[in-house]
Protein backbone atom coordinates (compact mmCIF):
# COMPACT_ATOMS: atom_id res chain seq x y z
CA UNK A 1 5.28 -20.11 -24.09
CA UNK A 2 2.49 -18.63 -21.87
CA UNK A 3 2.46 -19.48 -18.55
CA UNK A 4 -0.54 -22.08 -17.64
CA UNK A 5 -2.22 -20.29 -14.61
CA UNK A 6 -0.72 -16.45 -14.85
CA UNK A 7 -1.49 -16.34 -18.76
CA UNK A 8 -2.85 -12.69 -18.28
CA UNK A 9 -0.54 -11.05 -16.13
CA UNK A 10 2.56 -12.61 -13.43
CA UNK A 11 3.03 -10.12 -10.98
CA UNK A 12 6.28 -10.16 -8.64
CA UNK A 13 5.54 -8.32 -5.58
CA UNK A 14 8.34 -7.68 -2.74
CA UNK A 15 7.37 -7.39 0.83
CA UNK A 16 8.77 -7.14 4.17
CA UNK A 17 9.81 -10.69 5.29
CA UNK A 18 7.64 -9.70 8.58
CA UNK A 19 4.62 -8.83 6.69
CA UNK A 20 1.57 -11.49 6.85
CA UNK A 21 -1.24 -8.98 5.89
CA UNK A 22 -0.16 -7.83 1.56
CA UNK A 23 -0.12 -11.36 0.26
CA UNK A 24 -3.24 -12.91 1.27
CA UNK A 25 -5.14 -9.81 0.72
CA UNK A 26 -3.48 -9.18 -2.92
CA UNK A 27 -4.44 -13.03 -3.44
CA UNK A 28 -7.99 -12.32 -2.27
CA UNK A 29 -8.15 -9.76 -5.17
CA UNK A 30 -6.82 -11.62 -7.79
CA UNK A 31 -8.84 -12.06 -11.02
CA UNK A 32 -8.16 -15.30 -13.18
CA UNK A 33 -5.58 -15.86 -15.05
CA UNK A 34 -3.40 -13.37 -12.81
CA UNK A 35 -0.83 -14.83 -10.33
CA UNK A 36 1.09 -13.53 -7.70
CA UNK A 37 4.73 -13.94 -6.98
CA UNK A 38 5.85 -12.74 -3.83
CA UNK A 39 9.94 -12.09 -2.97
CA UNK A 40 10.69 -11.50 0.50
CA UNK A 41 12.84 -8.64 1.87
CA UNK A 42 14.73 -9.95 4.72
CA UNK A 43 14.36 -7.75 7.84
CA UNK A 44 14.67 -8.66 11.73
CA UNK A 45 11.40 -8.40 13.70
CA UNK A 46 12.50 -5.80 15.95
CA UNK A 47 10.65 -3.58 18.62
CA UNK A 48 10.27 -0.56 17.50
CA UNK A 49 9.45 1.97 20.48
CA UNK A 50 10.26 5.33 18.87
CA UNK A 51 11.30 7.22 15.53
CA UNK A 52 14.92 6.02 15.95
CA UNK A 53 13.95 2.52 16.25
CA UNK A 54 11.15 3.63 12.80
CA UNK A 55 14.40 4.37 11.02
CA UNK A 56 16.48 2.11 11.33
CA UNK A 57 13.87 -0.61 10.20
CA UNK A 58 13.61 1.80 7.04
CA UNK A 59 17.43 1.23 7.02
CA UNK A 60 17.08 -2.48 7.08
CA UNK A 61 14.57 -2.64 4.28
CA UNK A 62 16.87 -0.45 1.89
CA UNK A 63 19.54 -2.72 3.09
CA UNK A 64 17.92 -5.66 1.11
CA UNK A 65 15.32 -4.24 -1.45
CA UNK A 66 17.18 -4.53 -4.49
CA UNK A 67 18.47 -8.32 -4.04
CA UNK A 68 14.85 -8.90 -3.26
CA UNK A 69 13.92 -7.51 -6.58
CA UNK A 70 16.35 -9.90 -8.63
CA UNK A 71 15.42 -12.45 -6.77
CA UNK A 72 11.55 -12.14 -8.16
CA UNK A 73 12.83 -11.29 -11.41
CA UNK A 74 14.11 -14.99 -11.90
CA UNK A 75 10.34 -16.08 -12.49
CA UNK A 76 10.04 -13.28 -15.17
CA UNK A 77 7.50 -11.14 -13.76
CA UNK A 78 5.62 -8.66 -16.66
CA UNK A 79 5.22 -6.32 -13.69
CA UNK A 80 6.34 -5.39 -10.51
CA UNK A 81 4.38 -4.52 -6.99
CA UNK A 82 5.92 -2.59 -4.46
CA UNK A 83 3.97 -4.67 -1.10
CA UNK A 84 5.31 -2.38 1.12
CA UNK A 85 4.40 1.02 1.91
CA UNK A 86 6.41 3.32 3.99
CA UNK A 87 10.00 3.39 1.69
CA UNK A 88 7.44 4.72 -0.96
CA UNK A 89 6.39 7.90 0.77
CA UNK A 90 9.77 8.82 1.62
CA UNK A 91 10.82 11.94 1.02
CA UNK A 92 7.64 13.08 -0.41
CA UNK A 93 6.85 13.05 -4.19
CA UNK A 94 10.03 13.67 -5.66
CA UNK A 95 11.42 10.92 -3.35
CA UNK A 96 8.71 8.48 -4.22
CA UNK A 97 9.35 9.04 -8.27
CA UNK A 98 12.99 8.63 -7.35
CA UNK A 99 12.37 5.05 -5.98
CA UNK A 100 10.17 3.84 -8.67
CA UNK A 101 13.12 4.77 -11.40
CA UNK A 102 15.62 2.93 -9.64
CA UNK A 103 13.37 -0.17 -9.08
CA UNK A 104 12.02 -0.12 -12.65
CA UNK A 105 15.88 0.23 -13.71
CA UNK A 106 16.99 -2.59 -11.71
CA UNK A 107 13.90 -4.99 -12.69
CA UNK A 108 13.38 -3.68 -16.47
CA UNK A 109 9.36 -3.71 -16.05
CA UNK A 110 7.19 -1.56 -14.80
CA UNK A 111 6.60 -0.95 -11.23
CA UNK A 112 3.55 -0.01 -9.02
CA UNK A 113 3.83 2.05 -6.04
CA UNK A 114 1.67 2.52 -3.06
CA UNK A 115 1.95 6.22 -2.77
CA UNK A 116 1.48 6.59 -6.13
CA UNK A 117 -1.54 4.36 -6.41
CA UNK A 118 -3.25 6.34 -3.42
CA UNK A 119 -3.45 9.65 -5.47
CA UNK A 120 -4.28 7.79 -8.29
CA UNK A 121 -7.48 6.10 -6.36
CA UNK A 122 -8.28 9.48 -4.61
CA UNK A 123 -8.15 11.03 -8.33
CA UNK A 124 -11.26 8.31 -9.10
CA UNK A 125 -13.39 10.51 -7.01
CA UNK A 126 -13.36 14.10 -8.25
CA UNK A 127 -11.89 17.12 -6.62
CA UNK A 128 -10.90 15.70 -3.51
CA UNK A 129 -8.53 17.72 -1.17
CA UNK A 130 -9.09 17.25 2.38
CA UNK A 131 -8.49 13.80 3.51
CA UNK A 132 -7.90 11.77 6.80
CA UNK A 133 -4.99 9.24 7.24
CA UNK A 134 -4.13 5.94 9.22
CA UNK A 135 -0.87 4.42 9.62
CA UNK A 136 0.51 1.91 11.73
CA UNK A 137 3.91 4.09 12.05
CA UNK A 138 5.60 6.23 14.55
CA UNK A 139 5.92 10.10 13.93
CA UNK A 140 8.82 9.76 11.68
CA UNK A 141 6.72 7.72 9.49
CA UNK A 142 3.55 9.82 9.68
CA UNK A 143 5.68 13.30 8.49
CA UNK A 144 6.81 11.22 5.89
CA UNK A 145 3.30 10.75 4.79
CA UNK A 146 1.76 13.69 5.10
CA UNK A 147 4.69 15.42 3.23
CA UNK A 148 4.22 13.02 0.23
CA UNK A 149 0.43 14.10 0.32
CA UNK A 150 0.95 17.71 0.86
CA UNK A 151 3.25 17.54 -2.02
CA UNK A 152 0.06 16.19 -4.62
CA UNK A 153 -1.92 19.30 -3.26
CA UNK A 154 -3.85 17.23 -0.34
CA UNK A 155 -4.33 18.86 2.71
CA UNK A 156 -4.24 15.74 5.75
CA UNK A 157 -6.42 17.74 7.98
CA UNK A 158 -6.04 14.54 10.92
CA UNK A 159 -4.06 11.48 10.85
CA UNK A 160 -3.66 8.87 13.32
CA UNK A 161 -0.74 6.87 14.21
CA UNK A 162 -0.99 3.79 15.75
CA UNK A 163 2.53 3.01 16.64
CA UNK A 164 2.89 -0.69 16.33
CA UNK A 165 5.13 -2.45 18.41
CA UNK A 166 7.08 -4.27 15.80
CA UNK A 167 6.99 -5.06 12.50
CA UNK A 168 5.21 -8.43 12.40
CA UNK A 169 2.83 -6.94 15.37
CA UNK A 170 1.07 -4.37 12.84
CA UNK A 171 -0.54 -7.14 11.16
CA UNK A 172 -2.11 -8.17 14.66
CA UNK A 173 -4.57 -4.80 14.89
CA UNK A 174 -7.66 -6.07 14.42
CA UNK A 175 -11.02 -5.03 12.44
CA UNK A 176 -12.52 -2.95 15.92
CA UNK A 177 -9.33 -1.10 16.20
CA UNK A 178 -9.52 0.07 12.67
CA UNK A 179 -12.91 0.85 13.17
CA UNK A 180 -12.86 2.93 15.69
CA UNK A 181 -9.91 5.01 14.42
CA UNK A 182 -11.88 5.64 11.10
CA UNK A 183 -15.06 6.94 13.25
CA UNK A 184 -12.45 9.26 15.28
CA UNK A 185 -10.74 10.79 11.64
CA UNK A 186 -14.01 10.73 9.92
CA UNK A 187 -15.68 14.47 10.15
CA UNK A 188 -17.68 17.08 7.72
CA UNK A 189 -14.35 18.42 7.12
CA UNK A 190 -13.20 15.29 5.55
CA UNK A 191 -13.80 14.24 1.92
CA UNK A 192 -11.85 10.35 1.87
CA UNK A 193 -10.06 8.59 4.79
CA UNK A 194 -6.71 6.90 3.13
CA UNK A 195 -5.17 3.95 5.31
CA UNK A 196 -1.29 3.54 4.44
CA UNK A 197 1.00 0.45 6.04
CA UNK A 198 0.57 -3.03 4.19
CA UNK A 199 0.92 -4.85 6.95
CA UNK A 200 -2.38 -3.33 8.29
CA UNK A 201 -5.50 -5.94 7.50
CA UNK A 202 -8.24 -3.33 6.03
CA UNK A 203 -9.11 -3.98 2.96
CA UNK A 204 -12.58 -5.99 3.65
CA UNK A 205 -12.98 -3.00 6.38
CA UNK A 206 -12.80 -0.27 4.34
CA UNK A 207 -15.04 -1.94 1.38
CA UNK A 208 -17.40 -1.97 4.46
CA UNK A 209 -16.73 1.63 5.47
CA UNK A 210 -17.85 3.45 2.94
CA UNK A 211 -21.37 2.20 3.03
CA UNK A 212 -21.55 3.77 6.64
CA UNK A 213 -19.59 6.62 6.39
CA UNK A 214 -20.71 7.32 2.63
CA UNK A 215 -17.26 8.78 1.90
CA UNK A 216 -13.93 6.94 0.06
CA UNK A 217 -12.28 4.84 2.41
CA UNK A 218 -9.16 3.92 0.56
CA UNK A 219 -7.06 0.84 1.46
CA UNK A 220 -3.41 1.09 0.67
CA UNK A 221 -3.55 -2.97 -0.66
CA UNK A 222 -6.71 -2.48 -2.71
CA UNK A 223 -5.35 0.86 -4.31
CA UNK A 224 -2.13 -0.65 -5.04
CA UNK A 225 -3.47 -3.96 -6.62
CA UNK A 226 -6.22 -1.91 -8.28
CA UNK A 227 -3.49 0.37 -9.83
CA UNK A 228 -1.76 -2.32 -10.74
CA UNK A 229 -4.15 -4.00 -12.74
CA UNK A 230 -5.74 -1.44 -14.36
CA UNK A 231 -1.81 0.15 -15.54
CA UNK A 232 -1.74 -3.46 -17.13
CA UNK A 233 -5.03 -3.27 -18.88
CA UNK A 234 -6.68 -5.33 -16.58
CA UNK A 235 -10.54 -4.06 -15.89
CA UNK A 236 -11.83 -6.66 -13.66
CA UNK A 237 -14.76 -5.51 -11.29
CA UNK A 238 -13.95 -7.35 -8.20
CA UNK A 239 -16.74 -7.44 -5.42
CA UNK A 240 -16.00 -7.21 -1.35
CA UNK A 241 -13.59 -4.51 -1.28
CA UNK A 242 -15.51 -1.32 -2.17
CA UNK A 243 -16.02 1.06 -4.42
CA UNK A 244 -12.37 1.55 -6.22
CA UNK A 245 -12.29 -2.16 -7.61
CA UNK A 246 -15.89 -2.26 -8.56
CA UNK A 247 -16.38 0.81 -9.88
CA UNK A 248 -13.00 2.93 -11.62
């Protein structure tokens, strides 16, 4: 039996228990006839003042990913979302297809993947190699990055870490803030600005962004629910969130 209101697609998505920013966002996006079914992974809101504190919230999420994964599974999803970002660039590209395997093994559906949904969008726009990042993460987090982009042949010629405070405290950097950091990455030398962290609030931003800075501005949320989508044959063109959803 189809279900009443997801009778075109049920997405489970697992986020960060701390995370406030990927589910109303993903549910902003969401065409009819799609639902979305989040599953929480437990993690403690701690500070997080430097790389060692960065790691061991990376420790924490492993810690619970996969029992948040069965729990979502109970609703019988026909695809998974990966709502979180920063466990997806780890380890660069090889590490990245290393997670999605296990989580598609442990969930028996496909999977979509943040990292792998921001080459996909920056593939949309031709021969793209230079690029910007933003990240809410400490250095740890930002090598992490980079590597996973160096490794699909981009070169991150600046990238900005904003080194939030605390897990639940990156969804508390506002619209100005993001702003301004795009206008200090943004240069000739730069082709697309990519924004990584799904905690961080930018999708409406960087739908805005591109009008002014007449370059891809590519939000890690809208990638990943465009990717996810169109893997499931879903075409939509969805206004307010620029250029990837209402054009590719």
């Amino acid at each position: 039996m189809t279900d009443s209101l997801g009778h075109r697609m049920k997405f489970g998505v697992i986020a960060p228990s701390t995370n406030t920013s990927v589910q109303p966002e993903f549910d902003s996006m969401r065409p009819h006839g799609v639902t979305n079914h989040f599953s929480r992974i437990h993690i403690p809101d701690n500070p997080i003042r430097n790389d060692e504190d960065f790691k061991q919230l990376m420790v924490d999420i492993r810690a619970e990913l996969m029992e948040s994964v069965d729990r979502v599974m109970t609703c019988s999803p026909g695809a998974l979302i990966m709502g979180m970002s920063a466990e997806t660039f780890w380890d660069g590209l090889d590490g990245s297809v290393q997670l999605q395997k296990r989580v598609e093994k442990r969930a028996g559906v496909g999977v979509t993947m943040g990292s792998d949904a921001c080459q996909a969008a920056l593939r949309c726009y031709g021969q793209i190699k230079r690029i910007a990042v933003i990240t809410p993460y400490m250095p740890v987090g930002d090598d992490q990055v980079k590597r996973f982009f160096s490794d699909c042949g981009y070169e991150v010629r600046r990238l900005k870490g904003l080194k939030c405070a605390g897990p639940q405290l990156i969804a508390h950097v506002g619209e100005r803030e993001l702003r301004d950091s795009l206008i200090e990455l943004d240069g000739p030398d730069i082709e697309a600005i990519v924004q990584v962290g799904t905690n961080l609030a930018m999708a409406r931003l960087a739908g805005i962004a591109e009008f002014w800075l007449d370059k891809p501005v590519i939000a890690i949320n809208t990638a990943t629910y465009w990717w996810a989508l169109r893997q499931n044959g879903i075409n939509d063109k969805i206004a307010g969130y620029g250029s990837l959803l209402m054009e590719h």
